[in-house]
Protein backbone atom coordinates (compact mmCIF):
# COMPACT_ATOMS: atom_id res chain seq x y z
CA UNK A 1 0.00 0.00 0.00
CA UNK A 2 0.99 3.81 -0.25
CA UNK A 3 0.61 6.20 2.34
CA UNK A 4 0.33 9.49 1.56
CA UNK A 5 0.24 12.09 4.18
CA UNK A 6 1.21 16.12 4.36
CA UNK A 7 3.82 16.82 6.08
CA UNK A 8 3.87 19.34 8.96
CA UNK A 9 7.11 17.97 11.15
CA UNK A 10 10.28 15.56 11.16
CA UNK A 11 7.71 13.39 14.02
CA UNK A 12 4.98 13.07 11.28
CA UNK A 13 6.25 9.26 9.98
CA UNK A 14 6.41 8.06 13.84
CA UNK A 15 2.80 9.33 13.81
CA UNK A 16 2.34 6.96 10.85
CA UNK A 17 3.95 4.54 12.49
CA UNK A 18 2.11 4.37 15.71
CA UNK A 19 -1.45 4.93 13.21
CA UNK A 20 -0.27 1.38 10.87
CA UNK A 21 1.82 -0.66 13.75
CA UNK A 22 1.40 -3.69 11.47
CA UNK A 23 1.75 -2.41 8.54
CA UNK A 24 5.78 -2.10 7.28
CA UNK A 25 6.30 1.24 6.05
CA UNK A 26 9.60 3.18 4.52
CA UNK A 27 9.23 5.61 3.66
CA UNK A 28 11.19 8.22 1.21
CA UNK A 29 12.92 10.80 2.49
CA UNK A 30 15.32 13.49 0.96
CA UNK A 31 19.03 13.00 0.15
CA UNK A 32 20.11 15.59 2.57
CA UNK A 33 18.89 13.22 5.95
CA UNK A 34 22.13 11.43 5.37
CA UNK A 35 24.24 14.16 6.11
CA UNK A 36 22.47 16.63 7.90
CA UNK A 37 20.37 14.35 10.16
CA UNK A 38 22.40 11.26 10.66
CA UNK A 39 20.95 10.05 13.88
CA UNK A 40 17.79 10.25 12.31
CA UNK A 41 19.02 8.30 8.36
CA UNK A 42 20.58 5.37 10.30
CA UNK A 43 16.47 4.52 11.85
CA UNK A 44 15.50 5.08 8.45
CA UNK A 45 17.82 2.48 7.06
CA UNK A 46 16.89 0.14 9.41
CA UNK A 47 13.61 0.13 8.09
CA UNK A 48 14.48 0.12 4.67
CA UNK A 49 13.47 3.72 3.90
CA UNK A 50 14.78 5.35 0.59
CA UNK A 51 16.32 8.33 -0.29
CA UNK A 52 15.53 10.94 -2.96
CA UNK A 53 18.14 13.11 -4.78
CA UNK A 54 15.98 15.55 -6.36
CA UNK A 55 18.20 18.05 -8.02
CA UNK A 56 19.50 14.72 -9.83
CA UNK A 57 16.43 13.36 -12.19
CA UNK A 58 18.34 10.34 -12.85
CA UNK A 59 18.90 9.53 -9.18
CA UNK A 60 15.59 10.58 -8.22
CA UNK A 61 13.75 8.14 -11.45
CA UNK A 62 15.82 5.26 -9.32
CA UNK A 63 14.10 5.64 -6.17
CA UNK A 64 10.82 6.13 -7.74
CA UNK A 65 11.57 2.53 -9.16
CA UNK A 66 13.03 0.98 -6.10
CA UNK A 67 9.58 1.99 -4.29
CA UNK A 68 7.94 0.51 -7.19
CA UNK A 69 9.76 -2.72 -6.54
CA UNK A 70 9.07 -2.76 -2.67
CA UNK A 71 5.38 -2.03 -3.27
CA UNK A 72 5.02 -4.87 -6.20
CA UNK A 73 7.14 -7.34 -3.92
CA UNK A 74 5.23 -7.18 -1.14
CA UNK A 75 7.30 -6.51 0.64
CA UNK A 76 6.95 -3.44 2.16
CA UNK A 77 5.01 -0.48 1.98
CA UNK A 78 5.81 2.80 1.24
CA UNK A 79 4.85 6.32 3.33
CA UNK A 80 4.88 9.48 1.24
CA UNK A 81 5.22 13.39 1.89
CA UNK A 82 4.05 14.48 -1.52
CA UNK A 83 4.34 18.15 -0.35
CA UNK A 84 7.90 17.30 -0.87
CA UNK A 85 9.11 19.08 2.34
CA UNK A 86 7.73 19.99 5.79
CA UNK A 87 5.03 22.89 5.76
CA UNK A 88 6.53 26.29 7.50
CA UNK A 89 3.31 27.13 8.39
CA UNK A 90 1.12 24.73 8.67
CA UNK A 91 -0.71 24.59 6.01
CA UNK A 92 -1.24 22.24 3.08
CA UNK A 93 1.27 23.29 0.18
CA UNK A 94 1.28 22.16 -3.51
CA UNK A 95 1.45 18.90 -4.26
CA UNK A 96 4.75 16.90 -5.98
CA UNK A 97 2.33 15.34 -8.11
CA UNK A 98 5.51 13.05 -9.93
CA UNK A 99 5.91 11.54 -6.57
CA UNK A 100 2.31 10.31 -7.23
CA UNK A 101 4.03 8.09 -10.39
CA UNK A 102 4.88 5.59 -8.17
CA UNK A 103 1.33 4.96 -7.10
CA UNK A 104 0.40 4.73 -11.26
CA UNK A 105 3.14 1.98 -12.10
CA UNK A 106 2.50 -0.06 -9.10
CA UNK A 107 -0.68 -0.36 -9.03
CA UNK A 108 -1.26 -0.37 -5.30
CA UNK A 109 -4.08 0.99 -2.98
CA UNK A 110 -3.51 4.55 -2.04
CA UNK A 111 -4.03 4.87 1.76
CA UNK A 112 -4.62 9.01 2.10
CA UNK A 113 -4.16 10.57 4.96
CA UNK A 114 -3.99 13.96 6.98
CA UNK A 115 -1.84 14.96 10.19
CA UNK A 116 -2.13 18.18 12.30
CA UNK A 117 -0.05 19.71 15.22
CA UNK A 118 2.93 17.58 14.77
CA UNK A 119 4.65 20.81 14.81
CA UNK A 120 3.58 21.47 18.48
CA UNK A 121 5.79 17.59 19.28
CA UNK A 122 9.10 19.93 20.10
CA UNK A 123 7.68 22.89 21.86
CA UNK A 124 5.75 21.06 24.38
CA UNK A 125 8.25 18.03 24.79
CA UNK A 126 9.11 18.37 28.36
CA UNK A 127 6.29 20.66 29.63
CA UNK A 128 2.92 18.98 28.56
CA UNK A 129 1.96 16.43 25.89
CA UNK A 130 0.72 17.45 22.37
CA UNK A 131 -2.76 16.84 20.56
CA UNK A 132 -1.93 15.21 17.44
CA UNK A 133 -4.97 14.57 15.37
CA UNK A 134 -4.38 11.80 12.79
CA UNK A 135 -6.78 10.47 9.99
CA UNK A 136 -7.03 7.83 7.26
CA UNK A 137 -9.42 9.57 5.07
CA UNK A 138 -9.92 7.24 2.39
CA UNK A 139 -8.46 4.14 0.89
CA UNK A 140 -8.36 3.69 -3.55
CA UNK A 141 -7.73 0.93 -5.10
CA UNK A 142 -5.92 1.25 -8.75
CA UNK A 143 -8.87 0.67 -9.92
CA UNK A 144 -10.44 4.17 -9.15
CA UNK A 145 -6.85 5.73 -10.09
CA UNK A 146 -6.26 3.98 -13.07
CA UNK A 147 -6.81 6.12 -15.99
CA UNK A 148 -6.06 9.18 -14.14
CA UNK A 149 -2.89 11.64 -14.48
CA UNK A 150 -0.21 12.50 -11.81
CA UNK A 151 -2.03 15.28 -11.67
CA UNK A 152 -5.40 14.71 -11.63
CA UNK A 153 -4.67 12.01 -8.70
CA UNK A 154 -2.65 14.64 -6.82
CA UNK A 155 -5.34 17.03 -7.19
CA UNK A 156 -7.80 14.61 -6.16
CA UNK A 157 -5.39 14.20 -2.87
CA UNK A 158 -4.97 17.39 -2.11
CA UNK A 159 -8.54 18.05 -2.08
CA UNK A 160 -9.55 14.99 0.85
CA UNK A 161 -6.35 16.27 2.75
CA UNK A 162 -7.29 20.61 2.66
CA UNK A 163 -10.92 18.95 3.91
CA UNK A 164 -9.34 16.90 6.83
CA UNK A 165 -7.01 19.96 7.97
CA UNK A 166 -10.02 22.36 7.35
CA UNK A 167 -12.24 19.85 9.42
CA UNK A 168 -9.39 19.23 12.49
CA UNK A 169 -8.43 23.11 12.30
CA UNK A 170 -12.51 24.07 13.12
């Protein structure tokens, strides 16, 4: 399956995590983890997350395809950010709507979700916990997605996600 969530903090795939504890998720995460984060890139390769280059198109097509092999193995699923980067402010950005291909040449169901207040996680650490509110809006099968483009798909996404964060911000 694919996960696709926005993306509001760093915390926001141990949110998935704890939402899908059966499920085996890596997710894909941006070249720059390894170096700048590196606490943080060796959990990732423990769980068999992947890395994205994407100032290098060639580098970047190679992940897309490794995630394409995880998802048609079996073997794992995969957990997307298809904003591409975390949101400064909180609110839904643009889609990466090529992100999306991966979703179109496996084949898989999309699981869509929606994450708020993750942002909050640091702030409050050590004074008082943090209301995260989590959804799984809506599971499609390939067979809704099928003849559909990147972007109509990622438009289609974006819309159920802006109504979750509308919903959980009112």
């Amino acid at each position: 399956m694919l996960f696709v969530c926005n993306h509001q903090h760093d915390f926001d795939p141990i949110i998935m995590f704890s939402a899908f504890p059966d499920s085996k998720i890596s997710f894909i995460g941006k070249e720059d983890i390894l170096e700048e984060m590196k606490f943080i890139a060796k959990a990732m390769h423990l769980i068999s997350c992947l890395f994205i280059d994407r100032e290098n198109d060639r580098k970047a097509a190679k992940t897309v395809i490794s995630a394409i092999k995880y998802l048609k193995s079996g073997e794992r699923s995969i957990g997307l950010f298809p904003e591409g980067y975390c949101s400064k402010d909180g609110e839904l950005q643009p889609l990466r709507n090529g992100s999306l291909k991966i979703a179109l040449k496996s084949e898989v169901p999309i699981a869509i979700c929606a994450v708020n207040n993750t942002k909050q996680i640091p702030k409050n650490m050590f004074r008082r916990k943090t209301v995260i509110k989590f959804r799984l809006i809506e599971v499609i099968g390939a067979d809704f997605y099928q003849n559909m483009t990147t972007a109509q798909l990622g438009d289609y996404i974006h819309g159920k996600m802006a109504e979750a964060l509308k919903e959980f911000k009112g």
